[in-house]
Structures are given as C-alpha cells and as structure tokens.
C-alpha atoms as a PDB file:
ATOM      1  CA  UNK A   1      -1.246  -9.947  10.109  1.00  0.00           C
ATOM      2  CA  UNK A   2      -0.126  -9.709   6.513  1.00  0.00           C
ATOM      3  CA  UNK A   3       0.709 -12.583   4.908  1.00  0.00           C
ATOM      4  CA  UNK A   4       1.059 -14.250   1.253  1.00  0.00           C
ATOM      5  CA  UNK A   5      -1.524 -16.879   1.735  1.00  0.00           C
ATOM      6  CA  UNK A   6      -4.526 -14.559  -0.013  1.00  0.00           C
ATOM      7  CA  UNK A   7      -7.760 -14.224   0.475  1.00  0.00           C
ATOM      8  CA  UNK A   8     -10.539 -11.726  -1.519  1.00  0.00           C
ATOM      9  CA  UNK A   9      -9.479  -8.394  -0.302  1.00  0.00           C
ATOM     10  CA  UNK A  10      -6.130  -8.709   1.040  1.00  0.00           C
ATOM     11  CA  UNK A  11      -3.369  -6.641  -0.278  1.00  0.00           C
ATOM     12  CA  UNK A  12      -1.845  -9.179  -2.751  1.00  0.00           C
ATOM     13  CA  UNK A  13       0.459  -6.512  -4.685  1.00  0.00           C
ATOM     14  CA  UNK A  14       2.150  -3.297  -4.833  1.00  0.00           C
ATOM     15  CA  UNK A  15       3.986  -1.240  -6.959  1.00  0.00           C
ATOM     16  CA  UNK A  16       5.593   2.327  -7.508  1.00  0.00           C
ATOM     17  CA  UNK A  17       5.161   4.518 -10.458  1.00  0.00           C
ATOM     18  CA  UNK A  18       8.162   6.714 -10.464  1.00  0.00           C
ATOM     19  CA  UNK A  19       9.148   9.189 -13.254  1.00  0.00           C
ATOM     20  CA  UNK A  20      12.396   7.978 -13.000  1.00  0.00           C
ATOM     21  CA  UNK A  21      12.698   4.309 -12.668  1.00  0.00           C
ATOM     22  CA  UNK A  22      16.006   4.149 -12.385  1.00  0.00           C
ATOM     23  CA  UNK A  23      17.013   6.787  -9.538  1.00  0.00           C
ATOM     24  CA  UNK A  24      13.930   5.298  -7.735  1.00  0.00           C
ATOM     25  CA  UNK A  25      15.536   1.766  -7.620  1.00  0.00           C
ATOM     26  CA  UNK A  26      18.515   3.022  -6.300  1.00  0.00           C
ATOM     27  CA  UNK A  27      17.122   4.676  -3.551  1.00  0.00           C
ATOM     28  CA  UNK A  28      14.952   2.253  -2.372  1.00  0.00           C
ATOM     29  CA  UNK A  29      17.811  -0.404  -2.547  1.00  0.00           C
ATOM     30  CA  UNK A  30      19.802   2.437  -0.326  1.00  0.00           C
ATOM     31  CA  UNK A  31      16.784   2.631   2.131  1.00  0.00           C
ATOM     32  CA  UNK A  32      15.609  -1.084   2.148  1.00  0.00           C
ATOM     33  CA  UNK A  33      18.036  -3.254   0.662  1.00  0.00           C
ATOM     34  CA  UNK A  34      15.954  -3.752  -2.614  1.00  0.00           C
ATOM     35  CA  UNK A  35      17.491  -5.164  -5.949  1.00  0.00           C
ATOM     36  CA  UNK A  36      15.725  -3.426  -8.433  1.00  0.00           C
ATOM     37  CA  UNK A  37      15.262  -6.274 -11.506  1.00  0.00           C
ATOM     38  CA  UNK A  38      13.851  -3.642 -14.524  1.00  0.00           C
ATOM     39  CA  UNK A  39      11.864  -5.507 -17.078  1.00  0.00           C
ATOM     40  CA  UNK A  40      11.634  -5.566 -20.556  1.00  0.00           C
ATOM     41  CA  UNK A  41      11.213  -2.474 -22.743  1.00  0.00           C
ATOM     42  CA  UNK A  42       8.377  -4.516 -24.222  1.00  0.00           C
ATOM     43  CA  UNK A  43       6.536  -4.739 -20.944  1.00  0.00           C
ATOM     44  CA  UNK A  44       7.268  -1.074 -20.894  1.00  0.00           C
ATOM     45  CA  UNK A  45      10.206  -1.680 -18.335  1.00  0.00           C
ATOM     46  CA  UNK A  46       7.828  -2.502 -15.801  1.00  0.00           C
ATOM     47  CA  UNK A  47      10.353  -4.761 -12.995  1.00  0.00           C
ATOM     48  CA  UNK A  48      10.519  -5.703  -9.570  1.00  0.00           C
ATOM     49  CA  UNK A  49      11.914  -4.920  -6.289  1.00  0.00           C
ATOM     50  CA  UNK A  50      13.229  -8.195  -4.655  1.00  0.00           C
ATOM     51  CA  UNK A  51      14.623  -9.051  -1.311  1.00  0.00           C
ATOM     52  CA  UNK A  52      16.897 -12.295  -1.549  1.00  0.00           C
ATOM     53  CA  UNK A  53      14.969 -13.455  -5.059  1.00  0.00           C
ATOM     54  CA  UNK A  54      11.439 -12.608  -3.769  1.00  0.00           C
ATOM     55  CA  UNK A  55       9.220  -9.936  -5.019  1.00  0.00           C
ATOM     56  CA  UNK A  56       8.102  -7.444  -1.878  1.00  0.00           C
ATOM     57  CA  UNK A  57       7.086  -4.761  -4.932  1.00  0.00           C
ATOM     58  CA  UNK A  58       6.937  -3.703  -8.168  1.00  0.00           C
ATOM     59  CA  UNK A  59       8.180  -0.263 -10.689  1.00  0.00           C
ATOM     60  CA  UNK A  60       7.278   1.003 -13.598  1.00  0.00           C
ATOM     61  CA  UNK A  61       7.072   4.603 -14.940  1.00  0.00           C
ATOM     62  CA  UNK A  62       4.218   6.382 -15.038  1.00  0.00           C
ATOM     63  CA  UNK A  63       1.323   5.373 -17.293  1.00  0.00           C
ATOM     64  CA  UNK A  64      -1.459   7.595 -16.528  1.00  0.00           C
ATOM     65  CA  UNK A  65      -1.766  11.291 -18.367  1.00  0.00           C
ATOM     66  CA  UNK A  66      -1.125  13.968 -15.146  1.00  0.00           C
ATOM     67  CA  UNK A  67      -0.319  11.564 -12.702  1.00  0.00           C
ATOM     68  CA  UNK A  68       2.252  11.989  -9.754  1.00  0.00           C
ATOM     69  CA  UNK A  69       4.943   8.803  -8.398  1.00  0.00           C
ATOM     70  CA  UNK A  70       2.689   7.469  -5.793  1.00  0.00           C
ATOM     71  CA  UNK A  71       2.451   3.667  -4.572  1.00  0.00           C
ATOM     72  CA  UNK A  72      -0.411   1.905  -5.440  1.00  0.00           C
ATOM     73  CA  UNK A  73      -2.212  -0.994  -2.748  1.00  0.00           C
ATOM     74  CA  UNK A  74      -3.575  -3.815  -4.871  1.00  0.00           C
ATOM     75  CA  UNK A  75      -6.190  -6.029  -3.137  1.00  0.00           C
ATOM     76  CA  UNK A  76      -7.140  -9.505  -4.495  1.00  0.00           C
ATOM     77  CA  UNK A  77     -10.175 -10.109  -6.408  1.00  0.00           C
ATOM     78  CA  UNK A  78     -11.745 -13.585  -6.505  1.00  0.00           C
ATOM     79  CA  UNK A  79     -13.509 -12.888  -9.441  1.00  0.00           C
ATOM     80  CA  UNK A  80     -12.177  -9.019 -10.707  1.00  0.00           C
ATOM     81  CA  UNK A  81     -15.606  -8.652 -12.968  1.00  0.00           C
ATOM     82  CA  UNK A  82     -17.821  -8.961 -10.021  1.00  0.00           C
ATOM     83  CA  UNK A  83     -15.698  -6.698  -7.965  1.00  0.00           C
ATOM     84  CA  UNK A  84     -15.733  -4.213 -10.483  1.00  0.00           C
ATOM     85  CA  UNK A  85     -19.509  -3.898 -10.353  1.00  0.00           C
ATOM     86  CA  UNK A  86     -19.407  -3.705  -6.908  1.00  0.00           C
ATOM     87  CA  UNK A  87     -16.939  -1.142  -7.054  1.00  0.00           C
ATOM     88  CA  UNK A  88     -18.853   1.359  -9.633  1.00  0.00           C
ATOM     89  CA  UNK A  89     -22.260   0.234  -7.065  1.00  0.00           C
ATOM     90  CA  UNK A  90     -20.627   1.490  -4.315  1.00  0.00           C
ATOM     91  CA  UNK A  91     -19.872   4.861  -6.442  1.00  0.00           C
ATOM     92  CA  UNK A  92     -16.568   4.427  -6.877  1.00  0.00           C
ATOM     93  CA  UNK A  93     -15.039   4.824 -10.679  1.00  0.00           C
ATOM     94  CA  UNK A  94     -12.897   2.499 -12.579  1.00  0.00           C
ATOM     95  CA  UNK A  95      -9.744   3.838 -13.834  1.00  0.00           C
ATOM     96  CA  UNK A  96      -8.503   0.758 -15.923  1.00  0.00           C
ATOM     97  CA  UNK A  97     -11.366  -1.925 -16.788  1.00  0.00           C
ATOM     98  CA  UNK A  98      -9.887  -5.301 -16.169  1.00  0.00           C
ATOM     99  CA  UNK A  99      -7.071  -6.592 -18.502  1.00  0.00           C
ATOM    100  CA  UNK A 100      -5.570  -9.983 -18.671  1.00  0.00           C
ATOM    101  CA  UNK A 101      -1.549  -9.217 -17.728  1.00  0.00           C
ATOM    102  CA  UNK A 102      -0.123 -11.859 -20.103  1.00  0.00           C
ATOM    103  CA  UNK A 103      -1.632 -14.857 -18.138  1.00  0.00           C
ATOM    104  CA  UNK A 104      -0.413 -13.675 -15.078  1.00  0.00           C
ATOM    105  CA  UNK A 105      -3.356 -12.371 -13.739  1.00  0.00           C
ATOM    106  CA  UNK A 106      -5.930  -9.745 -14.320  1.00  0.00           C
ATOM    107  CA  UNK A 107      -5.519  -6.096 -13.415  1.00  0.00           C
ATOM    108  CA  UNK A 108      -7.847  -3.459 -13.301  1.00  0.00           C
ATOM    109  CA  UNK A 109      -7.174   0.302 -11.482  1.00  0.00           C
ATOM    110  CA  UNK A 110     -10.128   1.991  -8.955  1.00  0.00           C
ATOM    111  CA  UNK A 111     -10.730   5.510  -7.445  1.00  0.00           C
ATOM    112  CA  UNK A 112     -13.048   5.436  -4.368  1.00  0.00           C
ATOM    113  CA  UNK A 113     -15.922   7.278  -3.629  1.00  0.00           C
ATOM    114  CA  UNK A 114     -13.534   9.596  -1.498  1.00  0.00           C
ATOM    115  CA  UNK A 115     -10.527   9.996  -4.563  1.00  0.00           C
ATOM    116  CA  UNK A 116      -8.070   7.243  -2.775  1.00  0.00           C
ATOM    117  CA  UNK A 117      -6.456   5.477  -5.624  1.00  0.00           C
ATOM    118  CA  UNK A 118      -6.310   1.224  -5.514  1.00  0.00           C
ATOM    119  CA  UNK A 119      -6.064  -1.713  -7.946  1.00  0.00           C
ATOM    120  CA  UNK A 120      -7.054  -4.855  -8.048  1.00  0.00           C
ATOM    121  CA  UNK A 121      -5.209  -7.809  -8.864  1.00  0.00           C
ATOM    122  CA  UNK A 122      -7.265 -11.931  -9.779  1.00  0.00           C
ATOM    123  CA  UNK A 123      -4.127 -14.060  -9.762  1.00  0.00           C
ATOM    124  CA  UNK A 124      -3.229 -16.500 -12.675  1.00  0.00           C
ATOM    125  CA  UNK A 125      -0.063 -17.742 -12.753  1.00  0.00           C
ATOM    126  CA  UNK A 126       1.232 -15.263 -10.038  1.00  0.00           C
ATOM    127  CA  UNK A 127      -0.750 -15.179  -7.233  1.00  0.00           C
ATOM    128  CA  UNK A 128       1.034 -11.609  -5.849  1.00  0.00           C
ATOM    129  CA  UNK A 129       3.857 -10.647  -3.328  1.00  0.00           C
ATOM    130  CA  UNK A 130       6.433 -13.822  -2.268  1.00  0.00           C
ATOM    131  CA  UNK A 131       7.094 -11.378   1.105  1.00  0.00           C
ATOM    132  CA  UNK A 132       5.129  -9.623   3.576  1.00  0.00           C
ATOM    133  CA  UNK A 133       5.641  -8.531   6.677  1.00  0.00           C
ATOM    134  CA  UNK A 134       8.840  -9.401   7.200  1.00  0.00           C
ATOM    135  CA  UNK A 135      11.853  -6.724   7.470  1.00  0.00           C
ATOM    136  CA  UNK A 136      11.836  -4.674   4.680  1.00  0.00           C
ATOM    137  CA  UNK A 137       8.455  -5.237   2.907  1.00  0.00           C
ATOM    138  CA  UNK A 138       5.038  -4.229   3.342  1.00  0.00           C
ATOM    139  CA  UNK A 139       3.336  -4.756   6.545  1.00  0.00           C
ATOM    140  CA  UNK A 140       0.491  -2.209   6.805  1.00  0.00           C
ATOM    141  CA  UNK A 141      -1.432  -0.750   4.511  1.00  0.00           C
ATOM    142  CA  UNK A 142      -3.489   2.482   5.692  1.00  0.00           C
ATOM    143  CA  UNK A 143      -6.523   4.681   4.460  1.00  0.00           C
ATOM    144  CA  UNK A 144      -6.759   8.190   4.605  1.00  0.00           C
ATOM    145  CA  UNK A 145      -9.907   9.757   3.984  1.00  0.00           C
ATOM    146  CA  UNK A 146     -12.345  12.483   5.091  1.00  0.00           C
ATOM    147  CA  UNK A 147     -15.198  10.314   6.390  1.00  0.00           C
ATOM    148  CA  UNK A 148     -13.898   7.311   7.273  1.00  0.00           C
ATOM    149  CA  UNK A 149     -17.354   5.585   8.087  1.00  0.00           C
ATOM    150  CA  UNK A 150     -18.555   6.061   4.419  1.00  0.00           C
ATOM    151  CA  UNK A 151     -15.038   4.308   3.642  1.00  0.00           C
ATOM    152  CA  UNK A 152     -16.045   1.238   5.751  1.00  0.00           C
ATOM    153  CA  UNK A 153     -19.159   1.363   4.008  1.00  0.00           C
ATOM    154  CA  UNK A 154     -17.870   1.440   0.295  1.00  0.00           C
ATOM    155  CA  UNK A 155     -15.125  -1.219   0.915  1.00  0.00           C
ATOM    156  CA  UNK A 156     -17.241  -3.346   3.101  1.00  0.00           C
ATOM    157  CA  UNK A 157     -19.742  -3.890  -0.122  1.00  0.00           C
ATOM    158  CA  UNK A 158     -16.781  -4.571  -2.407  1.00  0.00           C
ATOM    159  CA  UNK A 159     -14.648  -6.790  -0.748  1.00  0.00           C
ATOM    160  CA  UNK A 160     -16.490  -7.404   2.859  1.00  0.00           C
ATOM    161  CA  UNK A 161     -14.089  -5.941   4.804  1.00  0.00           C
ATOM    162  CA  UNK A 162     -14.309  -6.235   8.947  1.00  0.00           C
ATOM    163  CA  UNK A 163     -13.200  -3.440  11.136  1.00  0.00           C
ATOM    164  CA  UNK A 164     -12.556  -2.749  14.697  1.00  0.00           C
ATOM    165  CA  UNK A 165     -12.196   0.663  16.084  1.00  0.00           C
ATOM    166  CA  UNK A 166      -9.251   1.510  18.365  1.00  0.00           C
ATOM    167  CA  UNK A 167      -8.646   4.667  20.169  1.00  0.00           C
ATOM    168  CA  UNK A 168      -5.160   6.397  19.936  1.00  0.00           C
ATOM    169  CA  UNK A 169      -4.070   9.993  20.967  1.00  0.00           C
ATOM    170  CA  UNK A 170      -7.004  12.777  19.423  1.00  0.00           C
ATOM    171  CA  UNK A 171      -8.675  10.136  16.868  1.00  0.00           C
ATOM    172  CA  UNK A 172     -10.389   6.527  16.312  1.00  0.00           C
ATOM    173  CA  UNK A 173      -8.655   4.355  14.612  1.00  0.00           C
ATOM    174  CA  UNK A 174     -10.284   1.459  12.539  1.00  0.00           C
ATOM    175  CA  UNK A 175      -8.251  -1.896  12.354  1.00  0.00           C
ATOM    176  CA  UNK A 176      -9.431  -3.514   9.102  1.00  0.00           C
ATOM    177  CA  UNK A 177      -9.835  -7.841   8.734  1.00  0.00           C
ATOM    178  CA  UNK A 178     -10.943  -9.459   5.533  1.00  0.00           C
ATOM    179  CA  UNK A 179     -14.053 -11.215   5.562  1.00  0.00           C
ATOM    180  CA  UNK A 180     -12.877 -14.630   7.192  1.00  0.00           C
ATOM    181  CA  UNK A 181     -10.290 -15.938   9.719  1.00  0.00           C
ATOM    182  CA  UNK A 182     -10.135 -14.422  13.410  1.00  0.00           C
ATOM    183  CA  UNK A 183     -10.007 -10.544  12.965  1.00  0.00           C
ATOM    184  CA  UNK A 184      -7.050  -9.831  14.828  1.00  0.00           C
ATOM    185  CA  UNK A 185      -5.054 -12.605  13.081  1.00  0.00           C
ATOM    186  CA  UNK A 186      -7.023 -11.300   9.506  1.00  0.00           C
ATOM    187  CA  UNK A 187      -6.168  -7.383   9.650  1.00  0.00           C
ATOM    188  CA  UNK A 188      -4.193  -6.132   6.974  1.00  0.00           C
ATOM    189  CA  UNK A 189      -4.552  -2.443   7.697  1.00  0.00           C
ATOM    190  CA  UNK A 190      -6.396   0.446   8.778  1.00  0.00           C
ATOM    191  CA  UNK A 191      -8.645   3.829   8.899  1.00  0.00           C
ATOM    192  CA  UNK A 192      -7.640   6.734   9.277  1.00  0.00           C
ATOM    193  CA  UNK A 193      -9.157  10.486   9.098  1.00  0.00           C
ATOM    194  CA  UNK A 194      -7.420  12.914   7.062  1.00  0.00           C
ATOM    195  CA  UNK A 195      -5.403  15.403   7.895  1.00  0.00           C
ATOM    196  CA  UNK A 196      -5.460  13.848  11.899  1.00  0.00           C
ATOM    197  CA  UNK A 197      -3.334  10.852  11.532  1.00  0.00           C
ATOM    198  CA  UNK A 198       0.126  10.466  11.167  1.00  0.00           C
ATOM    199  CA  UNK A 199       1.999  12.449   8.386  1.00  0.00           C
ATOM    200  CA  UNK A 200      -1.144  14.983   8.779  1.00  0.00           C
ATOM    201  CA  UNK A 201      -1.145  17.498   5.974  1.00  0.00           C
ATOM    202  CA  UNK A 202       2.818  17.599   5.713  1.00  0.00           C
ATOM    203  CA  UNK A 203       2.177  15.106   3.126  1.00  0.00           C
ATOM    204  CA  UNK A 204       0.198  16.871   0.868  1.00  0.00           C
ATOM    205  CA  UNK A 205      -2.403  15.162   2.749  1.00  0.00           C
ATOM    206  CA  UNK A 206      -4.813  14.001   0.270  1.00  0.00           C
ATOM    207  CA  UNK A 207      -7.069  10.759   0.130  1.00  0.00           C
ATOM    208  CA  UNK A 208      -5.017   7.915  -0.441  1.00  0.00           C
ATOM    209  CA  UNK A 209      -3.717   4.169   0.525  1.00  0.00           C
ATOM    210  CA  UNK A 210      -0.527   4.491   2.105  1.00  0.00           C
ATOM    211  CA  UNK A 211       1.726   1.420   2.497  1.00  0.00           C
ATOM    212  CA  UNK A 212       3.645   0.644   5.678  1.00  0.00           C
ATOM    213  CA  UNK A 213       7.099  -0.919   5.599  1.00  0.00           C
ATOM    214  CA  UNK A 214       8.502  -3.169   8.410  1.00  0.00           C
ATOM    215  CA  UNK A 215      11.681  -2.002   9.825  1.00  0.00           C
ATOM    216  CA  UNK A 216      14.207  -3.126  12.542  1.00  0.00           C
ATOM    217  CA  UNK A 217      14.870   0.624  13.017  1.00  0.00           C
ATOM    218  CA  UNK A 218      13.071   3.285  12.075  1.00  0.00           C
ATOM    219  CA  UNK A 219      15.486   5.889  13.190  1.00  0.00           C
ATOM    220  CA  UNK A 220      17.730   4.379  11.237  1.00  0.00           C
ATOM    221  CA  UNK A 221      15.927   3.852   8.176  1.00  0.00           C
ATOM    222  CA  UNK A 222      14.582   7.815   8.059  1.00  0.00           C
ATOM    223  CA  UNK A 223      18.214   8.774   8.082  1.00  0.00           C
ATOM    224  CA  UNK A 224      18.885   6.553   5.219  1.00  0.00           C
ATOM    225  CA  UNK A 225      16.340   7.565   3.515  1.00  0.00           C
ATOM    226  CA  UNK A 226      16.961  11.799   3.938  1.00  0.00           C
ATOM    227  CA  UNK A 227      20.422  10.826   3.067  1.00  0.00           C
ATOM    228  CA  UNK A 228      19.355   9.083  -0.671  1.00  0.00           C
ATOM    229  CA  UNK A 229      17.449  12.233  -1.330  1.00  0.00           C
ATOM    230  CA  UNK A 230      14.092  11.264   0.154  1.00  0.00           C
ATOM    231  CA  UNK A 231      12.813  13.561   2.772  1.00  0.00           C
ATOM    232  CA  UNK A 232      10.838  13.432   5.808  1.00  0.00           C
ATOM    233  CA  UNK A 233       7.144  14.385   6.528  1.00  0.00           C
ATOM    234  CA  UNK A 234       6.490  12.968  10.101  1.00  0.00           C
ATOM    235  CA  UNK A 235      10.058  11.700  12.016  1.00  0.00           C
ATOM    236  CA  UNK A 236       9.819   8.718  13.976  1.00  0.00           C
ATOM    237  CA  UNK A 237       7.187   8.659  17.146  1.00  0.00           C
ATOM    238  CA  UNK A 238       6.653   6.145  19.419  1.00  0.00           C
ATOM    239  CA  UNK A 239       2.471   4.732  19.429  1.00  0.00           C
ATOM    240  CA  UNK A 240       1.293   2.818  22.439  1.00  0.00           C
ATOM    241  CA  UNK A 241       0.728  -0.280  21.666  1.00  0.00           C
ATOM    242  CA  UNK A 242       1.863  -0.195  17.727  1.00  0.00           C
ATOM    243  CA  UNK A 243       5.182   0.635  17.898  1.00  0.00           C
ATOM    244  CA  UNK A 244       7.638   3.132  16.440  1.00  0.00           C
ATOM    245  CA  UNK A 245       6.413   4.753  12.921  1.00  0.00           C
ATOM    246  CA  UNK A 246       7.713   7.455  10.676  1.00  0.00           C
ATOM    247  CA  UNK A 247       6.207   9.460   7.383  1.00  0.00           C
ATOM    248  CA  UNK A 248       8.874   9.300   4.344  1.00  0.00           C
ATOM    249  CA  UNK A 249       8.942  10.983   0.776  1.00  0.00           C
ATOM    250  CA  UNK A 250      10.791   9.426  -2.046  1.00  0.00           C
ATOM    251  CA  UNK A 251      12.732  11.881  -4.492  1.00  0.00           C
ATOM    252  CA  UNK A 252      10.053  12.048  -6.503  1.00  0.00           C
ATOM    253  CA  UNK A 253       7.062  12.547  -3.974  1.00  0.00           C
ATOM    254  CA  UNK A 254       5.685   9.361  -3.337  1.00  0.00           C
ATOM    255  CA  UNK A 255       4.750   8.528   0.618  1.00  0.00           C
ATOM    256  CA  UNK A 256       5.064   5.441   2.088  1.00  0.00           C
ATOM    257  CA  UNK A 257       5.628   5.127   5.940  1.00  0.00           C
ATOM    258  CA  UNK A 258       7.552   3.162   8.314  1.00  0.00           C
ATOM    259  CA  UNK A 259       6.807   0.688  11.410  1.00  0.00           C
ATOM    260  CA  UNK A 260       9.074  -0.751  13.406  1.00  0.00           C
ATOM    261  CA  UNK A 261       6.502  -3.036  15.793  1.00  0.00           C
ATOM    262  CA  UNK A 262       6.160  -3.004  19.322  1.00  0.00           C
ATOM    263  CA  UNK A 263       7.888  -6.237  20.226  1.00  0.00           C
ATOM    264  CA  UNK A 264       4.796  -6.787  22.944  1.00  0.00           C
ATOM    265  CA  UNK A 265       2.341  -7.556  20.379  1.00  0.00           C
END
C-alpha cells in the first residue's frame, strides 16, 4: 500500500501542470476538498494542494514548450545521479537533468522508452507527500503502455521494481512492489496495456502514468467532478476484487482516475 514512509522508487510526489492555475484549484477543491495554497511569483507560483495542512499534491503552470495539463508521478531517487544513468541505460531520455529545488530536494523530469512521462524526486529537506492513501489523495498510481513487459524491464533496471501479474476481465494486470518489504504490503501501483484497460482510448489514450485518487464514493465524486466542468472518460465500474473505479478529465484535459476500494481487501 502507499504510504509516506519512502523507499527508492516509490511515488514520493505529484503535481499538476495546469494552464490555468487558478480555475484548476478551484475545481479540484470542488471535487476533493483541496485548499489550493499558490506560491510565490518568484517560485513561478508553483503551490500546493493540502488536505487539513498536509500536502497530497502540488500546481504550477506549465513549464515545458508544447506541453498539455497532465499530472506528473514522481518516484524517489536514493541517489537521482545514479538513477539518471540508469534511466538514459535503459533508453529512456531525460527531460530535465537534475536540479537542486532550493535545498528541498533534487528534481529531475524522464520520458520512458515507451513516451510515459515521470520525475524523480532525492529528498532534502522535504522528503515528499505528508498524505497517501487516505480519502482524497493518491492511492494508485498506474502505467499505460503498449508492451508492458519491456516496461517491467526498463523500470526494473532503474529503480528495481517487483511485479506480480493478476488476471482481470480481457487483460493481465501487473501489480508493481518496490524492491524491499513483502510485495503485497510494498505495491504502489500497476501495468497496464494500452488502449485495454480502464479509460481505453476515450482518454486520448496515450502512454502515460496515471494517478489514482481514494474516494469514499466514486459515484459521487464523478458527479462532482462533471458538475465543476471536468468530464468523464470511463463512469464508475465495479472490479472484482479492487473495488469501484472511474476515468475523470479536468477542465483542462488532464486524467487522473478514481478508486473507491473494495472494503474486503
């Protein structure tokens, strides 16, 4: 299960880049229950979504020259130089070489061999996300790719990454664990194949990490969300053994998705 107590490889951080920072706080805080904190116009009004104080994510406007509001997994590094190299040896390109965030950490920005999109985050002073898993923050994060085998593969060698393979209606699913701990009590996320998994194409279905929220009710939360302006891609479905999920779009495109759990497991 997700947690806050790190390891190398475990989602440690997440944030949106919106076009609109502003309209993209308020809908989240209509959907989740966020307080969107914007930071300083020196920091380039990067801020933080916050649940009673405690960071579950992080905004900012768009940095990159064509890009598209998307949410962006960040997965800790113990040492972000070495991961780097293992990153551009496993074929995978480097977006944004490594840069010390103002002795909070070091960040640097990936692309995998496949085109999903992921950062990297070495604490410092902040060691990443004060909530996970609870209601209303990230629970899940998922990978979407054409081959997912060659995925295991790449992300095995960079952060040595366990998986499990689970079979669900028409496709395999692969549970991933980080490299220590039990496996079921380690997994963080998952594999998916493109285009067969939930939210298919209606998505835009391209390679990408997609982030899972908790929620208490997912039925509930998708009308929330249509009603802030967001729209739907894939309404809520019951999954054996998982629980109750749905595919959401934020005003401005971005896809996250959300998981109520089956109380059973």
């Amino acid at each position: 299960m997700l947690g806050t107590d790190f390891t190398h490889g475990s989602p440690n951080w997440l944030d949106l880049g919106s076009p609109d920072t502003a309209a993209a706080g308020a809908f989240y805080n209509r959907v989740f229950g966020w307080d969107h904190e914007p930071g300083p116009a020196e920091g380039g009004g990067y801020g933080f979504f916050r649940i009673g104080g405690r960071n579950v994510a992080a905004l900012g406007p768009l940095t990159e020259e064509g890009a598209s509001s998307a949410w962006m997994v960040h997965f800790m590094a113990e040492d972000i130089q070495d991961t780097v190299r293992a990153i551009r040896d496993g074929g995978g390109r480097i977006r944004m070489e490594p840069t010390d965030v103002m002795g909070e950490g070091w960040l640097a920005q990936a692309t995998d061999p496949q085109g999903a999109e992921f950062a990297l985050w070495q604490p410092g002073k902040s060691g990443g996300l004060e909530v996970a898993s609870a209601e209303n923050s990230l629970l899940w994060a998922e990978l979407h790719v054409p081959d997912p085998l060659a995925a295991l593969d790449f992300y095995g060698g960079v952060f040595g990454w366990r998986s499990q393979e689970m079979q669900t209606p028409g496709m395999t699913y692969r549970v991933l664990s980080v490299r220590e701990g039990d496996q079921e009590q380690a997994s963080f996320g998952g594999v998916a194949p493109m285009g067969d998994a939930a939210g298919g194409d209606r998505g835009g279905e391209r390679p990408r990490w997609v982030p899972y929220f908790h929620v208490a009710d997912a039925d509930a939360t998708t009308a929330a969300a249509d009603r802030a302006g967001g729209s739907t891609l894939m309404p809520p479905v019951d999954v054996p053994d998982v629980g109750r999920i749905a595919w959401l779009a934020d005003p401005f495109g971005a896809v996250f998705a959300l998981l109520r759990p089956d109380p059973r497991m």
